[in-house]
Protein backbone atom coordinates (compact mmCIF):
# COMPACT_ATOMS: atom_id res chain seq x y z
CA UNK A 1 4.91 -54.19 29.74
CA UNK A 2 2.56 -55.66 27.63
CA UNK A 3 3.72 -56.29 23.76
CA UNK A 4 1.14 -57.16 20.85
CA UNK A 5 2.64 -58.17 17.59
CA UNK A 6 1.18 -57.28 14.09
CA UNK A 7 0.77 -56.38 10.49
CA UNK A 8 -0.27 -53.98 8.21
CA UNK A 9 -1.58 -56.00 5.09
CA UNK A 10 -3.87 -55.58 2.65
CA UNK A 11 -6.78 -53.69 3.44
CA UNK A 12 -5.51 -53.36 6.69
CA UNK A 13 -2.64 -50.54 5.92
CA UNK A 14 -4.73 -47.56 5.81
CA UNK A 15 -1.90 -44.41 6.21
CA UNK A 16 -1.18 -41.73 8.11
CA UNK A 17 -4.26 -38.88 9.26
CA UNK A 18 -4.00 -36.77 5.95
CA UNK A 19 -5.53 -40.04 3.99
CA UNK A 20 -9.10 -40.82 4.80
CA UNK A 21 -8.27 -44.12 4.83
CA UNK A 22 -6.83 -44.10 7.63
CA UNK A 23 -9.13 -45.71 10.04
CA UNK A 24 -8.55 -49.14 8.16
CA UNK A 25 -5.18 -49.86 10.23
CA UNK A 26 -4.20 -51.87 12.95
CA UNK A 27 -6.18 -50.15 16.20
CA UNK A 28 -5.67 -51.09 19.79
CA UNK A 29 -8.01 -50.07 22.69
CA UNK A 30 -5.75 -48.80 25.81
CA UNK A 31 -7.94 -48.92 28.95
CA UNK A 32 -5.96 -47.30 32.17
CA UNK A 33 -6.07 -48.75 35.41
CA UNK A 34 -4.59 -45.80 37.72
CA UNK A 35 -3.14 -44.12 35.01
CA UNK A 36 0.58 -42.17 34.65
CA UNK A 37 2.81 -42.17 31.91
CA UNK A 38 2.84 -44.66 29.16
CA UNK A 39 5.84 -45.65 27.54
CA UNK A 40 4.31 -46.72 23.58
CA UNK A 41 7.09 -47.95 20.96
CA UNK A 42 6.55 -49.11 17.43
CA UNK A 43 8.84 -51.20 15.89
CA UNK A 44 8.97 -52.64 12.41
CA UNK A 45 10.50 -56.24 11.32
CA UNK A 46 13.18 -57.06 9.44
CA UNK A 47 12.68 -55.47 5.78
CA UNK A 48 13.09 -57.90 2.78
CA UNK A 49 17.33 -58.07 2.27
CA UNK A 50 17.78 -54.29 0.09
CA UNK A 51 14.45 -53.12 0.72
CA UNK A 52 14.11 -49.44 2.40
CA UNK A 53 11.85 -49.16 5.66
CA UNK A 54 9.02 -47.81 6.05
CA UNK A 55 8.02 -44.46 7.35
CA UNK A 56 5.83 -45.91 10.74
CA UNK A 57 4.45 -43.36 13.68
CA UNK A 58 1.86 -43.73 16.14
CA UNK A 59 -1.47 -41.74 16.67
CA UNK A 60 -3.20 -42.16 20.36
CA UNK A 61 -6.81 -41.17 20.21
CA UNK A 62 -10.05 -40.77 21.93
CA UNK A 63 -12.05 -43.87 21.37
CA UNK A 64 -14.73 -45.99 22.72
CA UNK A 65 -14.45 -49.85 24.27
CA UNK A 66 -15.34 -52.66 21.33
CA UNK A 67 -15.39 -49.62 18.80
CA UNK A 68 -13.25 -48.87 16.30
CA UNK A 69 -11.95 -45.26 15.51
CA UNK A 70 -13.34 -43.32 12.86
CA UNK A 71 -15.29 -44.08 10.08
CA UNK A 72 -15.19 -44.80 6.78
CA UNK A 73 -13.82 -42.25 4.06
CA UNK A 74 -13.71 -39.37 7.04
CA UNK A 75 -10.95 -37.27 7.88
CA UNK A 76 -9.70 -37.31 11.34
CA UNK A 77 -10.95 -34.95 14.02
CA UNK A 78 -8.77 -32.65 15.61
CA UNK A 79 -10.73 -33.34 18.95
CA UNK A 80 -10.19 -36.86 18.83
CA UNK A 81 -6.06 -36.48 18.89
CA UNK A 82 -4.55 -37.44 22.31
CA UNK A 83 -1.14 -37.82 21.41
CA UNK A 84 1.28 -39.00 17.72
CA UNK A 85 4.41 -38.91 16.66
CA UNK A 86 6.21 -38.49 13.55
CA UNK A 87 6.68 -40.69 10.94
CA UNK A 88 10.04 -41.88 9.63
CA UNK A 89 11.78 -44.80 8.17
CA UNK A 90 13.53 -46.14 11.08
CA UNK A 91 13.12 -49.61 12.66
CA UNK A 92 10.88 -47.77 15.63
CA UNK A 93 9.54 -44.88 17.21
CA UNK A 94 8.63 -44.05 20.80
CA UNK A 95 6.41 -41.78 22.68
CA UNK A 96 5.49 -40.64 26.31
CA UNK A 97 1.77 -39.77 26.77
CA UNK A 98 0.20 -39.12 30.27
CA UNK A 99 -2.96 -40.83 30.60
CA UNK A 100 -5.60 -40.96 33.15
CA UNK A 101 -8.49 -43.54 33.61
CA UNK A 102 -10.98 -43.15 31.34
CA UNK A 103 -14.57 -42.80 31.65
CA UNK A 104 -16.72 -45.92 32.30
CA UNK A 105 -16.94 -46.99 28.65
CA UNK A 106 -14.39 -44.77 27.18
CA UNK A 107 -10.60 -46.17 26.23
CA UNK A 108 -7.89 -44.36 24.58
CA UNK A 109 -7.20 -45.65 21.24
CA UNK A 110 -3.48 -46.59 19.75
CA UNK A 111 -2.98 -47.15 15.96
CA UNK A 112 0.43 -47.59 14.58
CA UNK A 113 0.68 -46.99 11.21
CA UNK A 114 2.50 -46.47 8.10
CA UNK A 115 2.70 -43.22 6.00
CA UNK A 116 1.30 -44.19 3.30
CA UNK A 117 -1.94 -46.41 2.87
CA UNK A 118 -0.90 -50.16 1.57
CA UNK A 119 2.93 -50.58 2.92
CA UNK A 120 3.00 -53.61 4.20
CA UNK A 121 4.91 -54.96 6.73
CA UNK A 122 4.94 -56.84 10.32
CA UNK A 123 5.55 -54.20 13.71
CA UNK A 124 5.86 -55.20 17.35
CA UNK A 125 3.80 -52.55 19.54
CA UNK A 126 5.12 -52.19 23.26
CA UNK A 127 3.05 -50.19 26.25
CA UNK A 128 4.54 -49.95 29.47
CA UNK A 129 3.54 -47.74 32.37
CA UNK A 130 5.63 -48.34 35.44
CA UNK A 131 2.92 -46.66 37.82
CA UNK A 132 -0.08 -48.83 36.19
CA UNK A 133 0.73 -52.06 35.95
CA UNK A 134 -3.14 -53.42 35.20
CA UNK A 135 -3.86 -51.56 32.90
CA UNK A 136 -5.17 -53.59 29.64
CA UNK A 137 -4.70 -53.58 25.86
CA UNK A 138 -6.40 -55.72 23.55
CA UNK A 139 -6.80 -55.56 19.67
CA UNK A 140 -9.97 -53.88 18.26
CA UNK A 141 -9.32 -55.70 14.48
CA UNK A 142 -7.42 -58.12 12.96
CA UNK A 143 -3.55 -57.58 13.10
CA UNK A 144 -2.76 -60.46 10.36
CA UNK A 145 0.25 -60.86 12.82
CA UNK A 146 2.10 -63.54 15.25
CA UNK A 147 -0.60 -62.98 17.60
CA UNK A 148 -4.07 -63.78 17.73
CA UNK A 149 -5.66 -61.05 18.75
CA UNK A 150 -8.76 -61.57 16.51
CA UNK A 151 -10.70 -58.59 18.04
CA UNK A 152 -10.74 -56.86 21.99
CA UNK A 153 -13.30 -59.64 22.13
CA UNK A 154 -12.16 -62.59 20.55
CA UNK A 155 -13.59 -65.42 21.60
CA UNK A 156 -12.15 -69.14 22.07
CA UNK A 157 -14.31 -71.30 22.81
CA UNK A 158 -12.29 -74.75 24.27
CA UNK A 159 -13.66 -78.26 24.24
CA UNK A 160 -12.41 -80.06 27.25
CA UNK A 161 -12.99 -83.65 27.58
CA UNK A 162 -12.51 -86.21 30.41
CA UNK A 163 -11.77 -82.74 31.90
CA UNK A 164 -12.81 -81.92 35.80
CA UNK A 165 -15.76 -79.42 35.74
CA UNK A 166 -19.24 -79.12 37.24
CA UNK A 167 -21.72 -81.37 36.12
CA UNK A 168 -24.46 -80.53 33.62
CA UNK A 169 -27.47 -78.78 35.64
CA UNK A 170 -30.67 -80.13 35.20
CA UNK A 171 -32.89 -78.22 34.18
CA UNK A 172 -35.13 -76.00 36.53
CA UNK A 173 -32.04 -75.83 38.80
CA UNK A 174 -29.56 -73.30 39.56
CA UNK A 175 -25.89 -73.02 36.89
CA UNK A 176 -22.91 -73.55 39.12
CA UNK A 177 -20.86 -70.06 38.16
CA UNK A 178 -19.78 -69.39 41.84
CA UNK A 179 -16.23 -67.42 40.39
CA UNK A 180 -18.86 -64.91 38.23
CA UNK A 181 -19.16 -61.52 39.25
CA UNK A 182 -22.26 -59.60 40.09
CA UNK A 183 -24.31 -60.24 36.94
CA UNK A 184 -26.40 -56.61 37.13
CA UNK A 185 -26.81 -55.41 33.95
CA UNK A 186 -24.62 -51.69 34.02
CA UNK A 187 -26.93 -49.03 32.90
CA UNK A 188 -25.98 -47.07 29.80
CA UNK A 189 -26.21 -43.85 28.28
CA UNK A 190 -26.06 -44.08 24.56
CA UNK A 191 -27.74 -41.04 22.98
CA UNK A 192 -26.12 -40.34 19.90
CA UNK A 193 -26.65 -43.36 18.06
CA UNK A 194 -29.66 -42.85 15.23
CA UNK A 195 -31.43 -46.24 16.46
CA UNK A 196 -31.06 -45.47 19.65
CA UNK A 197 -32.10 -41.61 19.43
CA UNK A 198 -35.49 -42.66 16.61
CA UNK A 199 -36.46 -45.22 19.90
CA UNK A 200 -36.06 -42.55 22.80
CA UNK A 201 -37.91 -40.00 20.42
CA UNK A 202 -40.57 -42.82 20.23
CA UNK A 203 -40.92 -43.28 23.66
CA UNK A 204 -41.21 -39.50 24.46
CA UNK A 205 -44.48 -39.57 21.53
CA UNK A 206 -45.95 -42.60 23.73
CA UNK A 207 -45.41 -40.42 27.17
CA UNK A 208 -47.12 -37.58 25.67
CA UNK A 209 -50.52 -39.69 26.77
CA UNK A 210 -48.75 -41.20 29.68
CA UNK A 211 -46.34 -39.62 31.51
CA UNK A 212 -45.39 -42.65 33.35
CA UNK A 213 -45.37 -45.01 30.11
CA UNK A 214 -42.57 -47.38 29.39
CA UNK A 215 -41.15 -47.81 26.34
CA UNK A 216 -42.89 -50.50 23.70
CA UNK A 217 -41.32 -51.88 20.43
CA UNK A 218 -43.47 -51.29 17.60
CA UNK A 219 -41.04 -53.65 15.51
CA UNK A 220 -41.22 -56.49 17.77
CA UNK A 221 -45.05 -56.54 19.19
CA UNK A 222 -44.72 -58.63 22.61
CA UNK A 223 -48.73 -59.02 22.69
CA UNK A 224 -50.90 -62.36 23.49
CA UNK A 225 -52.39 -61.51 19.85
CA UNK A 226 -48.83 -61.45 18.35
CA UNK A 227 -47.56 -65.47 18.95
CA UNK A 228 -45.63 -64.90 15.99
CA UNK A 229 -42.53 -62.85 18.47
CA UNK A 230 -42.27 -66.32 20.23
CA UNK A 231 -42.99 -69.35 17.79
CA UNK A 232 -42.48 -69.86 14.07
CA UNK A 233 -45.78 -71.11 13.29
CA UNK A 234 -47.35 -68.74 15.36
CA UNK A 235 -48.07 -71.28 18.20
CA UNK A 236 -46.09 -73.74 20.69
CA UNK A 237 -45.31 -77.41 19.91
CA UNK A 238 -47.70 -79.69 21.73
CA UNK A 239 -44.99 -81.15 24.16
CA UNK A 240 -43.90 -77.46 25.38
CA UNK A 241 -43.28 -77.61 28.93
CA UNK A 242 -43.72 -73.68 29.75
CA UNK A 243 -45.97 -71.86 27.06
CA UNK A 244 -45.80 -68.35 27.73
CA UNK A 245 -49.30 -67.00 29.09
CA UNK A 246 -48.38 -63.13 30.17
CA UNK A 247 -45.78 -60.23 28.78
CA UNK A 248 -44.03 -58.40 32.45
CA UNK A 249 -41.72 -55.55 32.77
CA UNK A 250 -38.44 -57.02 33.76
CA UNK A 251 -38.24 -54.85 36.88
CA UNK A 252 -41.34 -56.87 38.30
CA UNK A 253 -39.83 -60.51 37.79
CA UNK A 254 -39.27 -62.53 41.00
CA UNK A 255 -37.02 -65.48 41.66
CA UNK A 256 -34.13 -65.82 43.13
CA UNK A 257 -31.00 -68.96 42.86
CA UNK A 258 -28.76 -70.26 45.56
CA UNK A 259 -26.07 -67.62 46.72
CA UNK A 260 -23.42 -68.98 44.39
CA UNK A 261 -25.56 -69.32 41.11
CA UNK A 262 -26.01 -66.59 38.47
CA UNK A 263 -28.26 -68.23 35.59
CA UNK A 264 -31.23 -70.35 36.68
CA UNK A 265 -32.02 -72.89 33.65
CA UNK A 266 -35.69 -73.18 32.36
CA UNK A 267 -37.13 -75.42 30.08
CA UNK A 268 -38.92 -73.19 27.83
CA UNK A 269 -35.84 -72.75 25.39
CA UNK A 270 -32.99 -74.89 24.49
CA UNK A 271 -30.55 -72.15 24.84
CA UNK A 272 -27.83 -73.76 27.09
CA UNK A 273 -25.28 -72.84 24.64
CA UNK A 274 -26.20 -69.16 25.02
CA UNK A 275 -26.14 -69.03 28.77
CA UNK A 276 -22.49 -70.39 28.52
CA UNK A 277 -21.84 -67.52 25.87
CA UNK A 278 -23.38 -65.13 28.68
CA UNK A 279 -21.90 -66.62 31.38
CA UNK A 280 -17.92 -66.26 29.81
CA UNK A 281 -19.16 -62.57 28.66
CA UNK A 282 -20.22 -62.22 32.40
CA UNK A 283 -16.72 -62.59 33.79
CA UNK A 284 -14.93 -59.45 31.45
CA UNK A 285 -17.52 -56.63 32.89
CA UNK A 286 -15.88 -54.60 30.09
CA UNK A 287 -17.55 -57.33 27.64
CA UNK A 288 -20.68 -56.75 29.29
CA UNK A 289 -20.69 -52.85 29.12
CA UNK A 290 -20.36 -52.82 25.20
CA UNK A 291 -22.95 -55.34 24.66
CA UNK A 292 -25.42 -52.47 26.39
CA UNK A 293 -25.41 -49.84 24.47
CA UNK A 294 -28.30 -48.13 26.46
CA UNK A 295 -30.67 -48.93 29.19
CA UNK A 296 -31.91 -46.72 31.72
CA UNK A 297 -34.01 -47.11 34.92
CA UNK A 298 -37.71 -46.31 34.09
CA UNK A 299 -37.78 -45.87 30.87
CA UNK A 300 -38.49 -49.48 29.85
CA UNK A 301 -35.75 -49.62 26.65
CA UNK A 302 -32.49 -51.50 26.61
CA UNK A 303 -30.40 -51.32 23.29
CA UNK A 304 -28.07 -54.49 22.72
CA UNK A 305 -24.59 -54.43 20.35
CA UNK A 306 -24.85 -57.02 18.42
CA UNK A 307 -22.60 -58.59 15.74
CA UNK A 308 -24.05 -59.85 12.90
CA UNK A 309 -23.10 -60.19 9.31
CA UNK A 310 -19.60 -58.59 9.78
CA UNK A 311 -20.37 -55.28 11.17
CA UNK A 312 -21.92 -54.25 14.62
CA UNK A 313 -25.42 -53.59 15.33
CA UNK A 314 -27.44 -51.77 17.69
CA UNK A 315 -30.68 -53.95 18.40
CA UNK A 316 -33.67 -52.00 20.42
CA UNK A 317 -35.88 -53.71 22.64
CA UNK A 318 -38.77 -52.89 25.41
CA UNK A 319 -38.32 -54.73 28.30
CA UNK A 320 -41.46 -57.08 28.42
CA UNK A 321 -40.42 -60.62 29.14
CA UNK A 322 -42.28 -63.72 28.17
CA UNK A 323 -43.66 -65.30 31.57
CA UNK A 324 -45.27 -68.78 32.53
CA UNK A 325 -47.28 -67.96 35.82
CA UNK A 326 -47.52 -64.77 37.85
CA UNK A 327 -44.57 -63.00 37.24
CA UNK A 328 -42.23 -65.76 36.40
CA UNK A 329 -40.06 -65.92 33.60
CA UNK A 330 -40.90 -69.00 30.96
CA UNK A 331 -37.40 -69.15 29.49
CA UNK A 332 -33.56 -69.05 31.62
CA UNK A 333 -33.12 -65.75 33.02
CA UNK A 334 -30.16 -64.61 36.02
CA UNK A 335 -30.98 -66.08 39.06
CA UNK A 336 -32.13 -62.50 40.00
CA UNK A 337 -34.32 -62.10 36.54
CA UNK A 338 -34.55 -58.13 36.99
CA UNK A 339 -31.01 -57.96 37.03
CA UNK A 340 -30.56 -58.91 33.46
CA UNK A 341 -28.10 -59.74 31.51
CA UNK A 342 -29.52 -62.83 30.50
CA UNK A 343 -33.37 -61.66 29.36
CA UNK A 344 -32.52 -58.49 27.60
CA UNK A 345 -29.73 -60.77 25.53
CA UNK A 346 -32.23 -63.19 24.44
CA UNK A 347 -34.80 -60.53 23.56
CA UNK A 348 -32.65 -58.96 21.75
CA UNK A 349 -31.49 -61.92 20.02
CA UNK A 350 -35.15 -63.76 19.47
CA UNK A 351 -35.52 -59.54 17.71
CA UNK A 352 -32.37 -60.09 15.10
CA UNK A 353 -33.24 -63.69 14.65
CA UNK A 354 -37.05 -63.13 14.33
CA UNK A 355 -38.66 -64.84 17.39
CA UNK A 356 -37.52 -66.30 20.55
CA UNK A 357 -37.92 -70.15 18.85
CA UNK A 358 -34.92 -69.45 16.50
CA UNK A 359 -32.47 -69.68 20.00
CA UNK A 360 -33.58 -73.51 20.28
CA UNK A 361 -30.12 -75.17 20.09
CA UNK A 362 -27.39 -73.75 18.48
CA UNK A 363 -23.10 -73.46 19.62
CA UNK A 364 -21.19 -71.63 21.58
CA UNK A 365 -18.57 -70.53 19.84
CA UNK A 366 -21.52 -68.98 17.19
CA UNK A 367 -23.56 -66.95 20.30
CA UNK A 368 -19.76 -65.66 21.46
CA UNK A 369 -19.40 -64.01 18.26
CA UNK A 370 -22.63 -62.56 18.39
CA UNK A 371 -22.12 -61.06 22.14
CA UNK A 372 -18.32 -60.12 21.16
CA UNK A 373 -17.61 -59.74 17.29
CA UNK A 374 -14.84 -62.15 18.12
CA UNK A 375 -13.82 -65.52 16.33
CA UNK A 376 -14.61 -68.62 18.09
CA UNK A 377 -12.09 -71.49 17.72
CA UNK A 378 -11.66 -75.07 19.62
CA UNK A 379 -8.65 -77.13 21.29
CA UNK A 380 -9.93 -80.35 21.65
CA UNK A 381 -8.01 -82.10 24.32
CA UNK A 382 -8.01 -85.61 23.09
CA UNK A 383 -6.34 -86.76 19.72
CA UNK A 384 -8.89 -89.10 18.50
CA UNK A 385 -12.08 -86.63 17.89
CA UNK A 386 -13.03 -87.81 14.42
CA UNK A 387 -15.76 -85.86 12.35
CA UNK A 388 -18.51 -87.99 10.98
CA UNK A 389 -16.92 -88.21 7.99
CA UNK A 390 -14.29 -89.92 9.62
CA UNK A 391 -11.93 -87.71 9.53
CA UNK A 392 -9.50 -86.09 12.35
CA UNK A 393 -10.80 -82.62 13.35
CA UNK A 394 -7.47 -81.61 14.68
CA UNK A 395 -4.74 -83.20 12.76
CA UNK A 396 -2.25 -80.19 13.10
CA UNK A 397 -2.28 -80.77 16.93
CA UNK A 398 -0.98 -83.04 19.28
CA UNK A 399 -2.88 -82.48 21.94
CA UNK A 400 -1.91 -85.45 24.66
CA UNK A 401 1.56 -84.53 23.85
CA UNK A 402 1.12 -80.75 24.29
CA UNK A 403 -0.62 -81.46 28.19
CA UNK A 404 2.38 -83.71 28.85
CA UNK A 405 4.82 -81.50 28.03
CA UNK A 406 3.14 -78.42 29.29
CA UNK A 407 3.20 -76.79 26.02
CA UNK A 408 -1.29 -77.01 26.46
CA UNK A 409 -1.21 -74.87 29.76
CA UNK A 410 1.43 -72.27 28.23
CA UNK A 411 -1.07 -72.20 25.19
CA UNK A 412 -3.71 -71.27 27.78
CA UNK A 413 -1.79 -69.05 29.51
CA UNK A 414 -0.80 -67.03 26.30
CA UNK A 415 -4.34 -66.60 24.87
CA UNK A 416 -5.91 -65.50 28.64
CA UNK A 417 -2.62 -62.97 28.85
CA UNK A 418 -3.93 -61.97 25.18
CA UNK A 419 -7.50 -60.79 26.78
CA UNK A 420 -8.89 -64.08 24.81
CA UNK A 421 -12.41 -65.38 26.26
CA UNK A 422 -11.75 -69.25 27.38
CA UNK A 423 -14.44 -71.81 28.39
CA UNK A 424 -14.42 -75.60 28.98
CA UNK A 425 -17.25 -78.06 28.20
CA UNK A 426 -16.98 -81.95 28.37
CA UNK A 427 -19.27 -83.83 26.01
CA UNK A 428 -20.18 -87.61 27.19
CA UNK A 429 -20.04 -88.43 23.18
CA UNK A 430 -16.61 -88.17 23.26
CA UNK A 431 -15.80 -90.04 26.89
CA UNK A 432 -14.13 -92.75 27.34
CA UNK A 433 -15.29 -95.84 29.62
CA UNK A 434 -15.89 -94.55 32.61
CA UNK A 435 -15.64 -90.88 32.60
CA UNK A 436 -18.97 -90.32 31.89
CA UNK A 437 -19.85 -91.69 35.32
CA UNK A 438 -17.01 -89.88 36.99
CA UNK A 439 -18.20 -86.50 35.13
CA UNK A 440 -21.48 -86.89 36.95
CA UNK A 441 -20.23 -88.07 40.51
């Protein structure tokens, strides 16, 4: 059984299917394993001592991994209706749906509601399914409740320090990520979408003088003449170790890494903070499917989800890749660099950002809500971290007394069980004497 606790607040409490408003609730994405019967209960808190409760039910819906159902100030469609109950004041409701796995991509959606939009109150949402025990549920928005389920991809980035963990690469060489599964890049259809549909529309107007033409990106010119897609100025600072001399299709890269490394490191950007952010996206190959919205073989045009501003956004690119020699890639690509994800992420990145310079240095936590729409938070693991301001940056938690008492690992536990995205890094700044040596032996 897996049980997610949450709230309907303000602008989160959106009503039942007759108001339009009623995508703006709490909405869960339900992703079957083997599928069979699920078991789904709602159950409200404790109402304020001689307040009435509130009239709750549950709708089950067709929906899409990472997306949310419905849109804005649109009535529900008929189509989209898997399963829902009733709605009446009583402290739960319950319903039986049979579910099978969905499609690569697809999910079922569960949103538990109220019947009217803006009654607030905490719930408790249970799923079992005694025949599919793997299956997974994760939040699509903020609940405002107990838990933390920011978003189905909430990220947490954790600081570890005087932590075990692999050693920094250097650069050139191959990223330790043995426990990383196959990092291919799964192709997508995503027709449907109006960016997505103006760029395949595009490309058929280019194969109308070439059959066998690729797509190219009229927005984002990757041309010798156009330095302006890779540098700020227009042109590379003097001390640039790999200045990009050709543009070649991704499926014509070469290089490979060891047989346990998935990123190979180059010098040409300092972007180690967004092959971490790749590398944790890497390991939930759910993650990895919504970020690719659409790529498929031949065609030359991959379209990345992105998460900018507060809202997601679909970001086209071609598939030309800044090299440094004979088809070599100038900046850190998989070690397989036609297998992507790595150089169709940055592309699409250096696109949103405005060239590939703007992904010199930056954080983690910031590229994971990019990739994942999530919100990036910290544990460090030491009590002494000051700011330089001086001051604490974690004066609400204990953190040598959490790890003694065990209170740390059932913290880590809890936000993996969650579906939570969890990474360690150990920064020498804050070693001690002597770690820093032991870090690198």
């Amino acid at each position: 059984m897996v049980e997610k606790r949450g709230a309907w607040a303000p602008g989160l409490s959106g009503g039942c299917p007759k108001h339009k408003t009623w995508p703006n609730n709490p909405q869960y994405a339900l992703v079957p394993e083997a599928g069979g019967t699920f078991s789904i209960e709602l159950t409200q808190q404790a109402a304020a001592s001689g307040s009435p409760l509130l009239p709750i039910g549950i709708l089950v819906l067709h929906g899409k991994v990472g997306e949310l159902a419905g849109s804005r100030d649109a009535a529900i469609a008929t189509a989209m209706i898997v399963s829902k109950s009733k709605y009446k004041s009583s402290t739960s409701q319950k319903i039986s749906v049979d579910l099978r796995p969905a499609a690569a991509g697809d999910c079922y959606v569960i949103i538990p509601s109220t019947f009217d939009p803006e009654q607030h109150g905490d719930f408790v949402l249970k799923v079992e399914c005694p025949q599919d025990p793997g299956f997974a549920l994760d939040a699509l928005n903020s609940t405002s409740g107990v838990a933390s389920d920011a978003h189905i991809a909430s990220a947490s980035a954790i600081g570890v320090h005087g932590a075990s963990t692999h050693p920094q690469p250097a650069r050139g060489e191959p990223a330790a990520a043995s426990s990383l599964p196959a990092s291919k890049f799964p192709p997508r259809g995503g027709q449907g979408n109006a960016v997505i549909d103006a760029a395949l529309l595009k490309l058929k107007q280019q194969r109308t003088e070439n059959s066998e033409a690729r797509f190219e990106d009229d927005e984002f010119v990757c041309k010798a003449s156009n330095p302006r897609v890779l540098y700020f100025s227009g042109q590379p600072s003097a001390n640039a170790s790999r200045k990009v001399d050709n543009w070649t299709r991704l499926e014509q890269l070469s290089g490979t890494g060891t047989a346990t490394s998935q990123i190979v490191m180059r010098d040409g950007l300092s972007d180690s903070y967004l092959l971490a952010a790749i590398g944790m996206v890497m390991t939930r190959p759910e993650l990895l499917a919504h970020l690719h919205a659409f790529g498929e073989a031949g065609t030359g045009l991959h379209a990345v989800r992105l998460f900018k501003d507060g809202e997601w956004r679909i970001v086209v690119v071609d598939d030309l890749i800044p090299c440094h020699g004979k088809k070599q890639p100038a900046f850190s690509s998989n070690a397989e660099p036609s297998d992507g994800p790595v150089l169709v992420i940055q592309k699409a990145l250096a696109k949103l950002y405005g060239c590939y310079e703007h992904l010199n240095v930056g954080r983690v936590g910031a590229a994971l809500e990019d990739l994942t729409g999530g919100v990036s938070d910290k544990i460090y693991l030491r009590d002494d971290i000051v700011g330089a301001n001086g001051v604490n940056k974690q004066p609400h938690l204990q953190a040598i007394e959490e790890i003694r008492s065990g209170h740390m690992w059932a913290r880590l536990q809890r936000l993996v069980s969650e579906g939570h995205l969890l990474g360690a890094t150990y920064t020498p700044q804050h070693s001690r004497e002597g770690e820093a040596a032991a870090m690198q032996a």
